[in-house]
C-alpha atoms as a PDB file:
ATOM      1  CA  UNK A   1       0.000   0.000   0.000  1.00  0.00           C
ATOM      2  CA  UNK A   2       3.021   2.167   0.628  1.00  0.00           C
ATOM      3  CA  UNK A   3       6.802   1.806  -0.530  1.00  0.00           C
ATOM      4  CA  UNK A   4       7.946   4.609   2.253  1.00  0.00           C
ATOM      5  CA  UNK A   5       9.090   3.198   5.554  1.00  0.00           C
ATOM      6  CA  UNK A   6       6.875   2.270   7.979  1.00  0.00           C
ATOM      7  CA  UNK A   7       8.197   4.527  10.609  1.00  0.00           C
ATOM      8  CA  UNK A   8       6.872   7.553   8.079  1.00  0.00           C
ATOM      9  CA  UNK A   9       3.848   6.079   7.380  1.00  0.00           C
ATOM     10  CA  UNK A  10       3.315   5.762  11.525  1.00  0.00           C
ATOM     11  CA  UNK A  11       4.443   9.614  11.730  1.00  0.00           C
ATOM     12  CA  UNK A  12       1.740  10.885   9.243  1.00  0.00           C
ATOM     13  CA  UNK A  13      -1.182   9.195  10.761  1.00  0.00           C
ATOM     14  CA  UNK A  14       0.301  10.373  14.508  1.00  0.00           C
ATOM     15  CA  UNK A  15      -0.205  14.329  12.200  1.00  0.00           C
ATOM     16  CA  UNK A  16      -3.377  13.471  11.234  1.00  0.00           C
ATOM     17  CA  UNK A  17      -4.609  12.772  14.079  1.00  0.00           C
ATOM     18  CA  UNK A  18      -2.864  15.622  16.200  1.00  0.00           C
ATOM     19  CA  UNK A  19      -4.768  17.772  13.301  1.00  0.00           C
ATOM     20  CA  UNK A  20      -8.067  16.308  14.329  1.00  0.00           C
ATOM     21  CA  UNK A  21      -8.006  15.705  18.049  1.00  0.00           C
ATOM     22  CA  UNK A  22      -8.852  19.266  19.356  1.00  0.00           C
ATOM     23  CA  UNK A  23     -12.551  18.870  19.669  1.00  0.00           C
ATOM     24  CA  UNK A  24     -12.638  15.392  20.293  1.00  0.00           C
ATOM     25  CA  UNK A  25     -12.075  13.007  22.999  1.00  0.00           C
ATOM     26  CA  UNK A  26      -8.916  11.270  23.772  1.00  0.00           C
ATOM     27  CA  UNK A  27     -11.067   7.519  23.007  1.00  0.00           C
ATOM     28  CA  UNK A  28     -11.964   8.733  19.356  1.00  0.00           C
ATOM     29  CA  UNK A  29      -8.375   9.587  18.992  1.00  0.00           C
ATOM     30  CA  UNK A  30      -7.271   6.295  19.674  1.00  0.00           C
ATOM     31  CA  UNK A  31      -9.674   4.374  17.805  1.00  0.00           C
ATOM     32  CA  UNK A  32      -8.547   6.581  14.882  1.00  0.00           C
ATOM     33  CA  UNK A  33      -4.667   5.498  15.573  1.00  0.00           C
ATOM     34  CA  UNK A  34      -5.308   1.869  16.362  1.00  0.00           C
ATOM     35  CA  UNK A  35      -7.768   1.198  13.218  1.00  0.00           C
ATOM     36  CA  UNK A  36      -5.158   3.156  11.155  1.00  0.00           C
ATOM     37  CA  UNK A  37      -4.124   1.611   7.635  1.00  0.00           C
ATOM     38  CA  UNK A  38      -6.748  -0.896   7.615  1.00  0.00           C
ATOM     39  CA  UNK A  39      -8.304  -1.284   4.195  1.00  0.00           C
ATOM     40  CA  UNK A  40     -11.954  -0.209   3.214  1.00  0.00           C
ATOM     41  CA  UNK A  41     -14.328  -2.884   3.071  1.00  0.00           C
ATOM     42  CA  UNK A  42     -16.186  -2.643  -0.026  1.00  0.00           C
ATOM     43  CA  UNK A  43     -19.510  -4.518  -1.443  1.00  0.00           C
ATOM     44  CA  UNK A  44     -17.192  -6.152  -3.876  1.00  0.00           C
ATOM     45  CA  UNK A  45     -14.565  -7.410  -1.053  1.00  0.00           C
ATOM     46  CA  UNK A  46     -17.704  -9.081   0.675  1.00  0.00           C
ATOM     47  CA  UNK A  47     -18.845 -10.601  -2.668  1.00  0.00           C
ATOM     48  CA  UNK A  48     -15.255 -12.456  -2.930  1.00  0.00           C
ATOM     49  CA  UNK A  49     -15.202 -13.324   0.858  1.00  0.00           C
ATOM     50  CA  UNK A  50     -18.976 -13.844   2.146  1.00  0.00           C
ATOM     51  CA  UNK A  51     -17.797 -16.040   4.990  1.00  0.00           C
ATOM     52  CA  UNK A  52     -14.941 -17.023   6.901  1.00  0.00           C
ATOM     53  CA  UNK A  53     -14.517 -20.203   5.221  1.00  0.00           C
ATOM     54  CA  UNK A  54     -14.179 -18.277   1.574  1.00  0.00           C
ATOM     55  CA  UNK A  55     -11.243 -16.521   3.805  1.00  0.00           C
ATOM     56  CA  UNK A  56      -9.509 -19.292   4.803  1.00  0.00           C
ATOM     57  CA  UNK A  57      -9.657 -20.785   1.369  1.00  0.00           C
ATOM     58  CA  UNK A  58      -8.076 -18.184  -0.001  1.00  0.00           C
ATOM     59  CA  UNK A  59      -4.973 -17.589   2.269  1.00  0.00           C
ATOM     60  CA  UNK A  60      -3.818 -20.951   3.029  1.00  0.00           C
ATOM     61  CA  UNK A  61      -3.378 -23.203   0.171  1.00  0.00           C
ATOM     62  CA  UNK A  62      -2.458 -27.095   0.427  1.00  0.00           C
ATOM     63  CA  UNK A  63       0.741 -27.022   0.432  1.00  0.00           C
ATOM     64  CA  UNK A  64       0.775 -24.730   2.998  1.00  0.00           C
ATOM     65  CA  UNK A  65      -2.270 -26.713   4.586  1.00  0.00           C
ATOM     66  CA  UNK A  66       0.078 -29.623   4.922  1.00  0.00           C
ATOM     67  CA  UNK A  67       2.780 -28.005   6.590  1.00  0.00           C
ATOM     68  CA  UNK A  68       0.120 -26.491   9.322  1.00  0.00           C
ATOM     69  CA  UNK A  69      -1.031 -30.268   9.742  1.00  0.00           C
ATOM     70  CA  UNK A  70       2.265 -31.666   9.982  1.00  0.00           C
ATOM     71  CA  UNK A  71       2.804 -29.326  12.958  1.00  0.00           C
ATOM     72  CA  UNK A  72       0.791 -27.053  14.349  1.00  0.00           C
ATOM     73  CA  UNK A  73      -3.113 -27.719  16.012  1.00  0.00           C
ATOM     74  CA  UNK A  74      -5.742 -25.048  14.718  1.00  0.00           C
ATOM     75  CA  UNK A  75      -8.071 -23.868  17.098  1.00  0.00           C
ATOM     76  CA  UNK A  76     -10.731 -20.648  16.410  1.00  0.00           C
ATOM     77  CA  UNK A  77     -12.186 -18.021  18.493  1.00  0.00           C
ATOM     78  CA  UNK A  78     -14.517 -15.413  17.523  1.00  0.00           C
ATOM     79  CA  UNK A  79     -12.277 -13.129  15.287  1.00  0.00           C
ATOM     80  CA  UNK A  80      -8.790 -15.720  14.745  1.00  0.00           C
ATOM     81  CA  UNK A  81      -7.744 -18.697  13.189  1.00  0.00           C
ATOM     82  CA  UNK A  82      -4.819 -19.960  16.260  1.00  0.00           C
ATOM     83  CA  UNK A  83      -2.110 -22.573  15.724  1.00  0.00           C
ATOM     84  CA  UNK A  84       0.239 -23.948  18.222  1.00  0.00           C
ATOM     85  CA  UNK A  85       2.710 -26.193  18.383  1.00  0.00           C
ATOM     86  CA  UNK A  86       2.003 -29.721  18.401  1.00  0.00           C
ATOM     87  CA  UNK A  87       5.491 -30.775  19.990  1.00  0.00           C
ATOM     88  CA  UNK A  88       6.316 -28.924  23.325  1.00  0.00           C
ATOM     89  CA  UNK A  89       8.779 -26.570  22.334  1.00  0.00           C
ATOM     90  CA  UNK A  90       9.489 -22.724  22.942  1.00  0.00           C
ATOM     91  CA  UNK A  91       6.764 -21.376  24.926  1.00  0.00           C
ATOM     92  CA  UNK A  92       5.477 -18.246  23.262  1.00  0.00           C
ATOM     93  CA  UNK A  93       5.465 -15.185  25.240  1.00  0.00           C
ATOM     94  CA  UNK A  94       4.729 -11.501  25.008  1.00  0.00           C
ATOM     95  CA  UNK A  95       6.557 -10.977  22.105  1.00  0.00           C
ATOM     96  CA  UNK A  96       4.918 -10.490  18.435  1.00  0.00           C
ATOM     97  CA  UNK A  97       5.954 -10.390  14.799  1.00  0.00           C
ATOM     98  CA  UNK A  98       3.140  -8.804  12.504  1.00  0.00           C
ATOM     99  CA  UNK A  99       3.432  -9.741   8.719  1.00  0.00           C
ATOM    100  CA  UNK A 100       1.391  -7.414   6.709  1.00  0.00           C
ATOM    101  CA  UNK A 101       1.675  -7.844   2.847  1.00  0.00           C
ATOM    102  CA  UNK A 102      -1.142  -6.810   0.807  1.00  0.00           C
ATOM    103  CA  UNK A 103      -3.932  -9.305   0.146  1.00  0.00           C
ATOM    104  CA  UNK A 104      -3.534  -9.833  -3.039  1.00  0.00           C
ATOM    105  CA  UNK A 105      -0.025 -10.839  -1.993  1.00  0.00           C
ATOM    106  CA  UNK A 106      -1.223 -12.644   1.020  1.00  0.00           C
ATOM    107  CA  UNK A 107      -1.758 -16.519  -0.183  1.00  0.00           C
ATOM    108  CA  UNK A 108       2.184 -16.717  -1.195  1.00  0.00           C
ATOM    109  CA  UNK A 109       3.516 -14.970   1.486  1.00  0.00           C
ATOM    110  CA  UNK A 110       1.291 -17.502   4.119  1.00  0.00           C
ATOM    111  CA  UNK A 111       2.529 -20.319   2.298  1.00  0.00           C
ATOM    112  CA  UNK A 112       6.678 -18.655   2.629  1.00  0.00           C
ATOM    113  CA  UNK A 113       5.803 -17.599   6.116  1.00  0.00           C
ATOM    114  CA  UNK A 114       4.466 -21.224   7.007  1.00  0.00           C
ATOM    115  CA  UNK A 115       7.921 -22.533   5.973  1.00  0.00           C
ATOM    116  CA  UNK A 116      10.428 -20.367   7.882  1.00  0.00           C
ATOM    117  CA  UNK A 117       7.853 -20.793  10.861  1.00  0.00           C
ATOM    118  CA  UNK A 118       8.247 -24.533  10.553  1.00  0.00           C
ATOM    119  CA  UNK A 119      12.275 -23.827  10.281  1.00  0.00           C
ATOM    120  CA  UNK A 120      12.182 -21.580  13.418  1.00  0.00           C
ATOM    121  CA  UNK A 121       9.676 -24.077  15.241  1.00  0.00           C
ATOM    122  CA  UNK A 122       7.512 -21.066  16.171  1.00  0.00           C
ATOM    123  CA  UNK A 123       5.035 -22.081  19.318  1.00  0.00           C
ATOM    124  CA  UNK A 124       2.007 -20.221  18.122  1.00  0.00           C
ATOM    125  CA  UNK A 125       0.322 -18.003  15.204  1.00  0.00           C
ATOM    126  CA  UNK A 126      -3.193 -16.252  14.447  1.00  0.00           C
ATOM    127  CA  UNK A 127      -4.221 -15.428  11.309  1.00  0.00           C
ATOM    128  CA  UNK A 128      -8.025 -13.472  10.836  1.00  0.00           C
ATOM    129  CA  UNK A 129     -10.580 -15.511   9.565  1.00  0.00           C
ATOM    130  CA  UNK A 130     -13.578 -13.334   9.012  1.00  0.00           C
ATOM    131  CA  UNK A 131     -14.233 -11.256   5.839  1.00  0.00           C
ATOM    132  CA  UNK A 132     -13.965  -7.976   7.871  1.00  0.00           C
ATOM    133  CA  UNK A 133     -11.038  -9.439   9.950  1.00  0.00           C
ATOM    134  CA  UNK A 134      -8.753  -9.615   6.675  1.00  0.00           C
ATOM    135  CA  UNK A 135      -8.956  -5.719   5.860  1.00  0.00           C
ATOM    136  CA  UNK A 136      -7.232  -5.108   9.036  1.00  0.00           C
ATOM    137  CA  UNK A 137      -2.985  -4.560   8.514  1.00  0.00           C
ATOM    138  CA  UNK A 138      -2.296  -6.929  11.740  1.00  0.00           C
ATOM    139  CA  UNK A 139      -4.414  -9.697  10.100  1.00  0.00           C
ATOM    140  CA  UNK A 140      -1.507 -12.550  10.853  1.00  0.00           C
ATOM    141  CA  UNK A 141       0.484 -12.247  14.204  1.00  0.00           C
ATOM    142  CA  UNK A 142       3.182 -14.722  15.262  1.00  0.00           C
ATOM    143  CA  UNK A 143       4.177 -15.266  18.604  1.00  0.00           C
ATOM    144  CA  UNK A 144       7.615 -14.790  20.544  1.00  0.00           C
ATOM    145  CA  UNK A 145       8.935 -15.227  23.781  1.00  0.00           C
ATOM    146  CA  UNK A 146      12.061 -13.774  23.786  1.00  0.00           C
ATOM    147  CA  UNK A 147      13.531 -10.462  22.141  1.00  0.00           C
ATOM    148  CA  UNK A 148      16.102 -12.511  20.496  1.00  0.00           C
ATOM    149  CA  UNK A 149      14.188 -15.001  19.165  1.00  0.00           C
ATOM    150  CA  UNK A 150      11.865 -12.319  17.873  1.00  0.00           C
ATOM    151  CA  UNK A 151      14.598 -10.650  15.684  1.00  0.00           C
ATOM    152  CA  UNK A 152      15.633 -13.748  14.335  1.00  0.00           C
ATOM    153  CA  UNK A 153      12.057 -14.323  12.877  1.00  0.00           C
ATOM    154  CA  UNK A 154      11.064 -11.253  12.002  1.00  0.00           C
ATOM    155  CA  UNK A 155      14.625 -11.385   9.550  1.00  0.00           C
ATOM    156  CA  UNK A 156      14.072 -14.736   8.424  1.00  0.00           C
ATOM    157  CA  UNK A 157      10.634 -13.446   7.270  1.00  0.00           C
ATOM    158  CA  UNK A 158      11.613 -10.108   5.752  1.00  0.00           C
ATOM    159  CA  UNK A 159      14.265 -12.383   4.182  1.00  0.00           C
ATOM    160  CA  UNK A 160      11.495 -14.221   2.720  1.00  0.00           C
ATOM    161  CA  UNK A 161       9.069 -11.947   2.023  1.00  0.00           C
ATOM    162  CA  UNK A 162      11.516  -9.385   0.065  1.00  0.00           C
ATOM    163  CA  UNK A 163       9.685  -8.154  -3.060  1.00  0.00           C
ATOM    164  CA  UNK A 164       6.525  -8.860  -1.414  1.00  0.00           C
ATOM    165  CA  UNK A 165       4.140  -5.438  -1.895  1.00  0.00           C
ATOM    166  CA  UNK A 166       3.549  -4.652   2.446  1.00  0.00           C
ATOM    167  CA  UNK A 167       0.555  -3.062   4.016  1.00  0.00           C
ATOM    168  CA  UNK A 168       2.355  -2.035   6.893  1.00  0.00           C
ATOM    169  CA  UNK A 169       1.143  -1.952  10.988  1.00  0.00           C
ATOM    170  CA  UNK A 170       1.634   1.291  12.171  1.00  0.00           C
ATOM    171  CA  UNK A 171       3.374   1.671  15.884  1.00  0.00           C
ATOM    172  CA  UNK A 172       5.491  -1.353  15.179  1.00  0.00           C
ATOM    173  CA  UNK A 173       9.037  -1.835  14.635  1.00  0.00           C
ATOM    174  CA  UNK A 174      10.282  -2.790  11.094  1.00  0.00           C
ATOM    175  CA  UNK A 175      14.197  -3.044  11.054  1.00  0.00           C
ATOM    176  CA  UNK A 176      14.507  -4.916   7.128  1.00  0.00           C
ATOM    177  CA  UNK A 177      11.126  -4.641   5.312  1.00  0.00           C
ATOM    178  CA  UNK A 178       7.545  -2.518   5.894  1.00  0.00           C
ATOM    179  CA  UNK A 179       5.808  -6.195   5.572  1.00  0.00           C
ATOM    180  CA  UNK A 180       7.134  -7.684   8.803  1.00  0.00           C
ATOM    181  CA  UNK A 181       7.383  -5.736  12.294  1.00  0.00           C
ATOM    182  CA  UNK A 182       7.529  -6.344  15.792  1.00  0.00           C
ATOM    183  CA  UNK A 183       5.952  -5.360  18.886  1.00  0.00           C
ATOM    184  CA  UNK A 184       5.808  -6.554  22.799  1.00  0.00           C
ATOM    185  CA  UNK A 185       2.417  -7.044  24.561  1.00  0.00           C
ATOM    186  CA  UNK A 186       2.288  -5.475  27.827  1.00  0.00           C
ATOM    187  CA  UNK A 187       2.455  -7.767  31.020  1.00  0.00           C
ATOM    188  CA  UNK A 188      -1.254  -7.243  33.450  1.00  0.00           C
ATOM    189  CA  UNK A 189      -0.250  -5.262  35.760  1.00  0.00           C
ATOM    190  CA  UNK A 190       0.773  -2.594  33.290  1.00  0.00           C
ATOM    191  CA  UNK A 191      -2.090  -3.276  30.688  1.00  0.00           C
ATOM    192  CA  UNK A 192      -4.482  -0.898  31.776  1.00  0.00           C
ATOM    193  CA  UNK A 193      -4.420   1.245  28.723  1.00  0.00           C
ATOM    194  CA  UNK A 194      -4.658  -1.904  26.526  1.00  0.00           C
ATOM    195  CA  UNK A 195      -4.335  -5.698  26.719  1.00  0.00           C
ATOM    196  CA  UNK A 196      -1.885  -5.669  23.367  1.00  0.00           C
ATOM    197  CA  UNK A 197       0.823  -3.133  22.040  1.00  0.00           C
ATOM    198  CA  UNK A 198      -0.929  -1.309  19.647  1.00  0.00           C
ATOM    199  CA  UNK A 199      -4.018  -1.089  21.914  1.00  0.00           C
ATOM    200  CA  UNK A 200      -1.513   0.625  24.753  1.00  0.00           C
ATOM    201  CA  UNK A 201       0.246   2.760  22.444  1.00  0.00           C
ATOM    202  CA  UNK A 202      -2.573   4.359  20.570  1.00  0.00           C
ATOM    203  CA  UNK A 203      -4.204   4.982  23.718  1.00  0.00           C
ATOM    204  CA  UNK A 204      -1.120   6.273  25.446  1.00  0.00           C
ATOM    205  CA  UNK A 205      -0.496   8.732  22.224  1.00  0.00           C
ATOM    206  CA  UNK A 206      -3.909   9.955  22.355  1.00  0.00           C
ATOM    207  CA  UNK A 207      -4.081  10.949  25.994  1.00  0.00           C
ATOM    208  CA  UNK A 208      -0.943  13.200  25.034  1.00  0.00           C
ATOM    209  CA  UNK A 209      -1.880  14.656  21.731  1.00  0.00           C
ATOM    210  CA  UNK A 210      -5.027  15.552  23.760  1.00  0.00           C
ATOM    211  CA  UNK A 211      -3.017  16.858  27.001  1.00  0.00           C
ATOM    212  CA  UNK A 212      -0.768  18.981  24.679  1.00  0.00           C
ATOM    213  CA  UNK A 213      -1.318  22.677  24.536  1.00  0.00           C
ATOM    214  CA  UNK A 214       0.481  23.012  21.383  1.00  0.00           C
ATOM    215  CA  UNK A 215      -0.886  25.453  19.243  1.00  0.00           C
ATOM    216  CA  UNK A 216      -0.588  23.162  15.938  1.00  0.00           C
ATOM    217  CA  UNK A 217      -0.306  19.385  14.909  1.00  0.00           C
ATOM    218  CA  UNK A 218       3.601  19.487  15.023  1.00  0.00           C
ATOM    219  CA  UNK A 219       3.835  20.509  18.122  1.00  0.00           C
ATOM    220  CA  UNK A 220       1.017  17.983  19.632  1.00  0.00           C
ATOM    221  CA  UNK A 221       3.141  15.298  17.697  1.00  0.00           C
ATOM    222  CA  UNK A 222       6.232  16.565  19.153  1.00  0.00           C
ATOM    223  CA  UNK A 223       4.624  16.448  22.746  1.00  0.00           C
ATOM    224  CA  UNK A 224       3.077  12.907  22.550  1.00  0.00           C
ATOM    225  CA  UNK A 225       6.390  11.539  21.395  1.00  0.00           C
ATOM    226  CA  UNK A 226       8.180  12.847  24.111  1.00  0.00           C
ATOM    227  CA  UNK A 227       6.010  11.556  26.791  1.00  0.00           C
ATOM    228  CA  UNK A 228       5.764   8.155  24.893  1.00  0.00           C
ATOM    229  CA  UNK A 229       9.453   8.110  24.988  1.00  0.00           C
ATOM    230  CA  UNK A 230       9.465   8.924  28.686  1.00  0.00           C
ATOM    231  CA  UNK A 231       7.185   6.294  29.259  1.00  0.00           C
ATOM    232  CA  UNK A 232       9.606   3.683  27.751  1.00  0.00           C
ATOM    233  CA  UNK A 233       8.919   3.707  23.820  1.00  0.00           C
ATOM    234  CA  UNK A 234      11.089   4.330  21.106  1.00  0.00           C
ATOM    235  CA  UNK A 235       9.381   6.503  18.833  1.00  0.00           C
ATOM    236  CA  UNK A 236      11.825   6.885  16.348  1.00  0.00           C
ATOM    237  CA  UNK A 237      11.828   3.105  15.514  1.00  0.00           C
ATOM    238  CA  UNK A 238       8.272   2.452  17.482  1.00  0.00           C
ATOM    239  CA  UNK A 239      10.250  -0.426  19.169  1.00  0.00           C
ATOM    240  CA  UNK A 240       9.907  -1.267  23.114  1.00  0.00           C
ATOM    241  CA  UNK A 241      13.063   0.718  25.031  1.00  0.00           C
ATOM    242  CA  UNK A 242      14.523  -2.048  27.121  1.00  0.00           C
ATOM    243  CA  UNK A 243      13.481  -0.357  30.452  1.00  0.00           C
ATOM    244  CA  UNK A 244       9.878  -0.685  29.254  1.00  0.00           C
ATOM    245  CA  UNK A 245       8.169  -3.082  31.858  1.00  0.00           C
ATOM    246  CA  UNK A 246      11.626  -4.061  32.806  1.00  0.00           C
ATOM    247  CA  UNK A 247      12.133  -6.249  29.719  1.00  0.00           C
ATOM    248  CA  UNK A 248      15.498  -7.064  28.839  1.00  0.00           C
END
């Protein structure tokens, strides 16, 4: 959706919504951030997915079916598609690497993805399954438990997916390639603006555009960043500072 780097696409939605956010309320704000870079979902995108099952049979193919079989145990809740490991291995932990191609690209980047994660013996993945669920940029999310092991992924898959046209999840860290990021879900005690990164994040950055008294969108920006930063984020790579809930 956009060749620029994903930390620029991250900074021009954090403007936007600096430009919008007097007059609003600091919730609005981060609903506007979170749901950020998600694609529209036309009458024509429900006519080619009308259920979850036309999803599913169009991202994972049978080779890449047989590979999930071979190793993984699907499971579904109300909005995922879950795998996890058959064989005890890794546990997976708060850790997360997003891969975000666009959908047209998405059935042979699932099937690459599917093979490094086999390769890498990754404990767990989600992938959407519902029509509206695919739209979204953070429709495929594979779990981590360390740092470490999550760089090591997320190259192996940026290795893989290079070429592939990205989508891109704002707020997340993507070293190699706009396609594949990474993020760090905060622990409880600490999750009470949000259960997940992005869900923190947005909400943090909205209730400091919103506490700014800049007199312009820059200067909100420049404000929220700073406080995000204080609070333990790197917002020039939108990567967890290693004092941020004492990870390592």
């Amino acid at each position: 959706m956009d060749a620029r780097p994903l930390g620029h696409v991250s900074r021009d939605v954090l403007l936007t919504a600096a430009a919008i956010a007097p007059g609003g309320d600091s919730e609005a704000t981060a609903g506007y951030l979170y749901h950020a870079n998600w694609l529209p979902v036309t009458p024509a995108w429900l006519a080619r997915f009308p259920d979850e099952d036309a999803v599913t049979r169009y991202v994972v193919g049978e080779r890449a079916a047989r590979v999930l079989d071979s190793r993984w145990l699907r499971s579904q809740d109300a909005s995922w598609n879950h795998w996890r490991a058959v064989r005890r291995g890794r546990l997976a932990g708060p850790y997360k690497v997003y891969v975000s191609v666009l959908p047209g690209a998405l059935p042979a980047a699932f099937e690459r993805c599917v093979h490094v994660l086999a390769d890498h013996r990754a404990h767990s993945f989600k992938l959407a399954r519902h029509p509206r669920g695919l739209p979204r940029p953070d429709r495929f999310v594979i779990y981590c438990a360390t740092r470490e092991e999550t760089r090591e992924l997320a190259a192996a898959l940026a290795g893989a997916l290079a070429g592939q046209p990205a989508q891109g999840v704002p707020f997340t860290h993507a070293p190699r390639h706009p396609a594949v990021s990474w993020a760090c879900d905060p622990p409880p005690d600490a999750a009470g603006y949000g259960p997940s990164w992005r869900k923190w994040v947005t909400r943090k950055l909205a209730a400091h555009l919103h506490a700014s008294d800049a007199p312009d969108a820059g200067g909100r920006v420049e404000y929220a960043c700073l406080r995000l930063r204080e609070d333990g984020v790197d917002t020039g790579t939108w990567s967890p500072g290693p004092g941020l809930w004492s990870l390592g």
